[in-house]
Protein backbone atom coordinates (compact mmCIF):
# COMPACT_ATOMS: atom_id res chain seq x y z
CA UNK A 1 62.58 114.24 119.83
CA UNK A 2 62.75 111.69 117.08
CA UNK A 3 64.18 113.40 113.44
CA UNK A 4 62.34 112.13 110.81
CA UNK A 5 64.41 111.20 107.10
CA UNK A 6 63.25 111.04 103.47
CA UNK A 7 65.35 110.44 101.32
CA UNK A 8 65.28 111.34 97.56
CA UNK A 9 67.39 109.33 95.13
CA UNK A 10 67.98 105.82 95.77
CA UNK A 11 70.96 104.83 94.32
CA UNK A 12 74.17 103.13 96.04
CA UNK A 13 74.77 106.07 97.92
CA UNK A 14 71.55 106.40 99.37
CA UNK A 15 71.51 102.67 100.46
CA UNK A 16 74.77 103.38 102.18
CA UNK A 17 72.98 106.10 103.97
CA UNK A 18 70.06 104.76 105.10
CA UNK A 19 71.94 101.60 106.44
CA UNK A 20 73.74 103.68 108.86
CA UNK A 21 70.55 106.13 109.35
CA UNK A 22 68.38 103.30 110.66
CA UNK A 23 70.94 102.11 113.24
CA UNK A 24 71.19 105.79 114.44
CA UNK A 25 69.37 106.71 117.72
CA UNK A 26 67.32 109.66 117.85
CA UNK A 27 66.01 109.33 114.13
CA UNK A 28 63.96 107.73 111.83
CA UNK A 29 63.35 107.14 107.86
CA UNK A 30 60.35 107.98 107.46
CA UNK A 31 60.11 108.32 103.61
CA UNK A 32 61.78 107.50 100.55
CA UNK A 33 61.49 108.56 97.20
CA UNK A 34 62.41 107.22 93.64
CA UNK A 35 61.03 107.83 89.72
CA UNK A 36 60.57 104.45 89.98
CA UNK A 37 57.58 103.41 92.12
CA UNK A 38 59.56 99.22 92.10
CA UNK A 39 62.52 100.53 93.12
CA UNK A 40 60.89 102.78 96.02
CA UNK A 41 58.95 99.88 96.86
CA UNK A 42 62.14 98.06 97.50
CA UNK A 43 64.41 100.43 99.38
CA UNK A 44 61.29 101.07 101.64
CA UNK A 45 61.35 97.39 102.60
CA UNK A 46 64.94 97.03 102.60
CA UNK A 47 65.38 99.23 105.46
CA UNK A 48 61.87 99.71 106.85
CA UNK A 49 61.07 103.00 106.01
CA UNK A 50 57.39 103.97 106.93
CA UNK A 51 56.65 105.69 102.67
CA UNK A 52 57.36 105.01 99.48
CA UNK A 53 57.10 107.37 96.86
CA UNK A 54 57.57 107.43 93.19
CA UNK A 55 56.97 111.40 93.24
CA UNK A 56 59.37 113.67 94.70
CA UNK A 57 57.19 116.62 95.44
CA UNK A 58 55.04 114.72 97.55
CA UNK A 59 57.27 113.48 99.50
CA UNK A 60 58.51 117.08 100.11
CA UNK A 61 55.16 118.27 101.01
CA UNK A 62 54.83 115.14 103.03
CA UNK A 63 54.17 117.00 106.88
CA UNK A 64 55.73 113.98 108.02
CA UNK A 65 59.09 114.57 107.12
CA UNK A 66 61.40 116.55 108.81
CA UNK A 67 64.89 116.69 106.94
CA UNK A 68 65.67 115.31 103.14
CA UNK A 69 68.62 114.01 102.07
CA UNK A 70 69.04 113.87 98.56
CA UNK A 71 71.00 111.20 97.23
CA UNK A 72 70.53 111.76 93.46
CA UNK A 73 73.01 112.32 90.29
CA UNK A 74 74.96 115.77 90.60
CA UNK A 75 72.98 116.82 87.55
CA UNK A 76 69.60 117.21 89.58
CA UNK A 77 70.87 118.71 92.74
CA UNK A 78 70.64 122.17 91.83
CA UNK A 79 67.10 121.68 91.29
CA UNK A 80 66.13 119.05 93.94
CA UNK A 81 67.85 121.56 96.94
CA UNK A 82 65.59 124.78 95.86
CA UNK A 83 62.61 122.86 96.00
CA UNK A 84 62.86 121.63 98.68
CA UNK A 85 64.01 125.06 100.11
CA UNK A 86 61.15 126.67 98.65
CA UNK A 87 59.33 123.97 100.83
CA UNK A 88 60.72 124.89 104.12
CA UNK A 89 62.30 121.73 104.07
CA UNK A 90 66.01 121.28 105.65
CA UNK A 91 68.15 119.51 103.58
CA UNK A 92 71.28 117.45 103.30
CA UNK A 93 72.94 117.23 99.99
CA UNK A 94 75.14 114.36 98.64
CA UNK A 95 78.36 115.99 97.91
CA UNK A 96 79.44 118.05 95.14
CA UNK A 97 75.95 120.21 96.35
CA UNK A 98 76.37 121.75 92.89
CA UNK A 99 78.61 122.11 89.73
CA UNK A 100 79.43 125.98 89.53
CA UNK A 101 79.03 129.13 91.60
CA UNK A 102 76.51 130.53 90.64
CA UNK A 103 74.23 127.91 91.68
CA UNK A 104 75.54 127.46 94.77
CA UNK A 105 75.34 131.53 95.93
CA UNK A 106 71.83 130.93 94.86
CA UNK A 107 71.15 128.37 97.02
CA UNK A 108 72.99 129.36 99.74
CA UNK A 109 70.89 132.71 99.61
CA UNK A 110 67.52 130.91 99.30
CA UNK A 111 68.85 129.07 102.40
CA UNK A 112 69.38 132.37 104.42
CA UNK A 113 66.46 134.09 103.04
CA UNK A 114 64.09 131.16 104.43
CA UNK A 115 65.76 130.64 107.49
CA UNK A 116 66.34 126.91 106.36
CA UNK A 117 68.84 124.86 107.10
CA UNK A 118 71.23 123.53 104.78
CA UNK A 119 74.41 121.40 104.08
CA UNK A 120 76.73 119.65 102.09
CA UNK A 121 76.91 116.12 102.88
CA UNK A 122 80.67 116.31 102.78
CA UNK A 123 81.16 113.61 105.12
CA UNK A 124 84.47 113.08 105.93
CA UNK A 125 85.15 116.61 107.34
CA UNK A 126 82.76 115.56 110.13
CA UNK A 127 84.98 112.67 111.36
CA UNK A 128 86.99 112.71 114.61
CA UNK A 129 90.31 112.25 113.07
CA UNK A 130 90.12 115.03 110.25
CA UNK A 131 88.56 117.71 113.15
CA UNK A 132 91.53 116.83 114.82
CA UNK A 133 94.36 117.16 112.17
CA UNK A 134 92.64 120.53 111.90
CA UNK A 135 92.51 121.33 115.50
CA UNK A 136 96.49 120.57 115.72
CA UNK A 137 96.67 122.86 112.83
CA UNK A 138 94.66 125.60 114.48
CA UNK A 139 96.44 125.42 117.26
CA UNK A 140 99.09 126.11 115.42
CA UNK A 141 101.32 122.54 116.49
CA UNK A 142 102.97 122.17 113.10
CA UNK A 143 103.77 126.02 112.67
CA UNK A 144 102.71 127.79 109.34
CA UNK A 145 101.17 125.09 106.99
CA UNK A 146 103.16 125.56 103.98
CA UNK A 147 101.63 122.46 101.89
CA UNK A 148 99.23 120.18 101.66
CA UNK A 149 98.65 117.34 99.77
CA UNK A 150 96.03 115.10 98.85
CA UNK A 151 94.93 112.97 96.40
CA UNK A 152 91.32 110.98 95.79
CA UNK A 153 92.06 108.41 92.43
CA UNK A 154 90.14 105.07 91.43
CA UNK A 155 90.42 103.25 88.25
CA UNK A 156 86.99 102.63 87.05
CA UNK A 157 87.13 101.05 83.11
CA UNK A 158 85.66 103.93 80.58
CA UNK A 159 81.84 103.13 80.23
CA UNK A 160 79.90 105.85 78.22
CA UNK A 161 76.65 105.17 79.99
CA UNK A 162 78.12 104.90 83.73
CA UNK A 163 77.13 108.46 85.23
CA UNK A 164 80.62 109.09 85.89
CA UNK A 165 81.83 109.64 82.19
CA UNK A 166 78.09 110.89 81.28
CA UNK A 167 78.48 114.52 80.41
CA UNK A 168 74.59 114.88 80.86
CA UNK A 169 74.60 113.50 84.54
CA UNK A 170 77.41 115.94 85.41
CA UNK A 171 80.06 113.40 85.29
CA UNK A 172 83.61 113.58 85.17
CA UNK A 173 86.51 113.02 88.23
CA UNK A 174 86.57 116.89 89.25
CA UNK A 175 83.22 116.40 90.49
CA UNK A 176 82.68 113.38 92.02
CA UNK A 177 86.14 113.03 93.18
CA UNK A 178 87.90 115.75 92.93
CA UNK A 179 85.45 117.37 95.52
CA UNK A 180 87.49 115.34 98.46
CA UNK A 181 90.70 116.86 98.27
CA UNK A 182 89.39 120.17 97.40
CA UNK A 183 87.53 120.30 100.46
CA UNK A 184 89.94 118.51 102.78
CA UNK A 185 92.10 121.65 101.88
CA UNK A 186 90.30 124.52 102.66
CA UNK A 187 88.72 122.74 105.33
CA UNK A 188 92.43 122.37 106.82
CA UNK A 189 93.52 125.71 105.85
CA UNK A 190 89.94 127.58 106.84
CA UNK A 191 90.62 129.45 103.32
CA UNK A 192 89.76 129.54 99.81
CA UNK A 193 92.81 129.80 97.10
CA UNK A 194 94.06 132.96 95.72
CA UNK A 195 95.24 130.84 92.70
CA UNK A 196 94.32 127.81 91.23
CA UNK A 197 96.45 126.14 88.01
CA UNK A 198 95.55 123.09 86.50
CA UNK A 199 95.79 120.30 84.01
CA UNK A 200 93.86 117.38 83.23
CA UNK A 201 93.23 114.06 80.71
CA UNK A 202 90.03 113.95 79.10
CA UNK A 203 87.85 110.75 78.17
CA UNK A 204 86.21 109.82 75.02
CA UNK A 205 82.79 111.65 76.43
CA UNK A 206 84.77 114.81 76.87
CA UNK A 207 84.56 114.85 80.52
CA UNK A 208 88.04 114.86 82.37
CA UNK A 209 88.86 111.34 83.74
CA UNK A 210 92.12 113.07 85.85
CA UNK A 211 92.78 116.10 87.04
CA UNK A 212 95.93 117.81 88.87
CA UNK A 213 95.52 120.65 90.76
CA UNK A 214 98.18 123.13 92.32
CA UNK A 215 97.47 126.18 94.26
CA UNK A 216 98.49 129.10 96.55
CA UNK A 217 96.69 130.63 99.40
CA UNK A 218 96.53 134.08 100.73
CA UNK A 219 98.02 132.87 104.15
CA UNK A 220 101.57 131.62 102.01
CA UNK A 221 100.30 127.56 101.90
CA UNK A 222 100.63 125.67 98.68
CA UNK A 223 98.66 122.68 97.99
CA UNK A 224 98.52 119.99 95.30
CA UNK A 225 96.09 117.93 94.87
CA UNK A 226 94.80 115.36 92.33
CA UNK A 227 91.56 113.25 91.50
CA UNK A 228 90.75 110.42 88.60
CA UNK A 229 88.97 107.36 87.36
CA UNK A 230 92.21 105.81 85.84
CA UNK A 231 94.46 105.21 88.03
CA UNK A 232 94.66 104.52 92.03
CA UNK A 233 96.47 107.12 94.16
CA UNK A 234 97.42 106.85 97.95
CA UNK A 235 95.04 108.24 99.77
CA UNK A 236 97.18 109.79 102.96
CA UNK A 237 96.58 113.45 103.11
CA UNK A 238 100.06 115.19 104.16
CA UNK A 239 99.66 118.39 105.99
CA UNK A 240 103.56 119.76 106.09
CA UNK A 241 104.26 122.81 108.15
CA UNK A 242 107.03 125.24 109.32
CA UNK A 243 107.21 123.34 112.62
CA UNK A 244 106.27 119.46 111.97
CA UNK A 245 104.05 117.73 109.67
CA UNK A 246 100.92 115.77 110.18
CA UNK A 247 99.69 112.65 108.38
CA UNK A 248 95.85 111.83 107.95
CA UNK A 249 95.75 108.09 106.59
CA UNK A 250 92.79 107.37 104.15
CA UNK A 251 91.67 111.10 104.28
CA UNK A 252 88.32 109.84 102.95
CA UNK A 253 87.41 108.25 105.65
CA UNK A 254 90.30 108.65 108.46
CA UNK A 255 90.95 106.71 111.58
CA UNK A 256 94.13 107.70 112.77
CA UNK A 257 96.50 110.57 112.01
CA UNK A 258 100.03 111.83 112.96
CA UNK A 259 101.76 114.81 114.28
CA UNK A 260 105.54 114.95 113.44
CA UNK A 261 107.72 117.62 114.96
CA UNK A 262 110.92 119.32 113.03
CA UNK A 263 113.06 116.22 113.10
CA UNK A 264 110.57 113.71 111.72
CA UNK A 265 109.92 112.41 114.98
CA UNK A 266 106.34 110.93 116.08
CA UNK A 267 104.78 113.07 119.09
CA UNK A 268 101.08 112.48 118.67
CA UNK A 269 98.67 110.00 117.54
CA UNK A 270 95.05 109.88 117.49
CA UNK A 271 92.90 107.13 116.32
CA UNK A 272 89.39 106.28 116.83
CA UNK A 273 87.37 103.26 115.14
CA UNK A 274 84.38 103.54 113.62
CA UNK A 275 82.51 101.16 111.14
CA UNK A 276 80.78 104.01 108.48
CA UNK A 277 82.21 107.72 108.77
CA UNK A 278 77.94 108.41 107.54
CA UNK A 279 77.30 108.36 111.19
CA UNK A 280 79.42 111.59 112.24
CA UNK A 281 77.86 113.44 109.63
CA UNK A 282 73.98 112.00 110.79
CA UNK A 283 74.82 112.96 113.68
CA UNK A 284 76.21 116.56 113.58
CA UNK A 285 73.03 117.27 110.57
CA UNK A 286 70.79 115.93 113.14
CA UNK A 287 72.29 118.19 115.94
CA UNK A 288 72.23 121.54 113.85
CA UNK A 289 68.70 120.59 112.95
CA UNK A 290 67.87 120.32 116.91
CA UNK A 291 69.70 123.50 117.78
CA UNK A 292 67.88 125.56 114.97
CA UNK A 293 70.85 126.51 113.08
CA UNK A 294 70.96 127.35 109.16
CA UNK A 295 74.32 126.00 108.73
CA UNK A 296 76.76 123.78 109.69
CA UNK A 297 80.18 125.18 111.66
CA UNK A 298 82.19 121.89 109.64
CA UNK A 299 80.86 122.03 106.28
CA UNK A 300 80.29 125.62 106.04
CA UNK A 301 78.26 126.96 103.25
CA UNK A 302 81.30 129.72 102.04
CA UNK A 303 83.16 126.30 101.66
CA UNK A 304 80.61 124.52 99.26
CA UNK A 305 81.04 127.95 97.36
CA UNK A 306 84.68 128.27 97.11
CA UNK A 307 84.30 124.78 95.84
CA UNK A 308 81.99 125.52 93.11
CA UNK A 309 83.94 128.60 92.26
CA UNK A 310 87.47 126.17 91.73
CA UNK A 311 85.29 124.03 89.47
CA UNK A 312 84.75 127.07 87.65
CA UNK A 313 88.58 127.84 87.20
CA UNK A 314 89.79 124.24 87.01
CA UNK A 315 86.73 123.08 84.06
CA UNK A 316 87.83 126.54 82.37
CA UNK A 317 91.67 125.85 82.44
CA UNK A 318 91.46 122.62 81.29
CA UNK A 319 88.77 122.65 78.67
CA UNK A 320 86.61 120.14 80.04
CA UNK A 321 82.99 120.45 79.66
CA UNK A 322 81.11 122.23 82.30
CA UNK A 323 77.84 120.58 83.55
């Protein structure tokens, strides 16, 4: 059973995507879509997908397609997902899925209501070295976590037209970064926080440029965690617990972590290679898709909500504008 691909949106991200789509067994792009018919034209040939299209509701309707991944600005997501829900079509969404809660219960209801699946394309929780920082955690090899700490920064000069500091594409750092460490936490913890405090810098579009984030779980863990365009932060996620600590190097995109027991000392190492971290997440969508399931056991859809609900807190704490 070959999985056939649109893809709607076809921006940097999307290119990234289909590059490691095409070299996947077991699927195909089938169809891409674009408002612009040129630039449609062009991905389609760049990586030999079979339609071009310069509509996106036709390539939703298209009979041909099995699964969409949408690839577009956070601003249209909301929008893009229901329809293609609506469609009966299974979709993928480029992470943050969507910028508050109350559009993501929606969708996550639509998604149930259908029987459709649906997921976040939060990528990184899919690769082998983050499921197994979690799985030592689990199994409970570092005692009670009692922090974690994370941090996703890049400096990226302010540009008022770049869709990052574009308060009408839903830009800002909480959302397209902050969305890494956020989820690398509850992911970890397998909890939403009880409390969530935070402060943040704002640009000269009034959408934050860095946020810091500190909170407290039901379970006793603390976590802080940070996101930005203006400066660049280590990106080694730190998992400390009563019993040991673990260490997930580039958290973003991991490929070898550490277990420490008590005395600092190194007991356990696991690394595995890989040349895009896309593929794990291709590869488990594609599997959930096969298996008829609605949702995916890694990127959970109560996850993409608690996310959408600390957006909520953090945007309202800080006074940033809300997309």
């Amino acid at each position: 059973m070959v999985v056939r691909f649109g893809i709607i949106g076809l921006g940097a991200i999307a290119s990234r995507f289909a590059k490691v789509l095409v070299n996947t067994k077991g699927v195909e792009l089938n169809s891409v879509a674009s408002s612009s018919r040129e630039r449609a034209e062009a991905f389609k040939e760049k990586f030999g997908s079979k339609k071009a299209y310069n509509s996106y509701i036709d390539l939703i309707k298209d009979e041909e397609v099995d699964v969409i991944y949408i690839a577009l600005t956070h601003n249209f997501h909301f929008d893009m997902v229901k329809l293609c829900l609506e469609n009966n079509k299974p979709v993928i969404c480029e992470k943050p899925m969507v910028t508050n809660k109350k559009d993501a219960e929606e969708l996550c209801k639509l998604s149930k209501e259908k029987k459709v699946l649906l997921m976040e394309a939060m990528w990184s929780r899919c690769i082998p070295t983050t499921r197994m920082a979690k799985k030592w955690v689990d199994e409970g090899k570092i005692g009670e976590v009692k922090l974690v700490s994370a941090s996703f920064a890049f400096n990226f000069p302010f540009d008022a037209e770049n869709r990052l500091y574009n308060p009408k594409l839903a830009g800002g750092s909480l959302y397209d970064a902050g969305v890494y460490p956020i989820e690398f936490t509850t992911g970890i913890l397998g909890e939403k926080p009880d409390t969530v405090n935070s402060l943040a810098t704002m640009s000269k579009s009034g959408v934050d440029d860095f946020v810091v984030m500190n909170m407290k779980f039901r379970s006793g863990a603390l976590a802080t965690l940070s996101c930005g365009f203006t400066a660049e932060t280590n990106r080694d996620a730190h998992i400390y617990g009563s019993n040991g600590h673990i260490v997930v190097y580039d958290f973003l995109g991991p490929k070898r972590c550490e277990r420490y027991d008590r005395q600092n000392n190194l007991v356990e190492v696991f690394e595995e290679e890989f040349q895009d971290g896309f593929i794990y997440q291709i590869e488990h969508f594609v599997s959930l898709y096969k298996e008829d399931k609605l949702e995916s056991d890694i990127v959970p859809l109560k996850d993409t909500i608690d996310c959408a609900e600390i957006f909520d807190k953090v945007l309202l704490q800080c006074g940033a504008q809300k997309y």
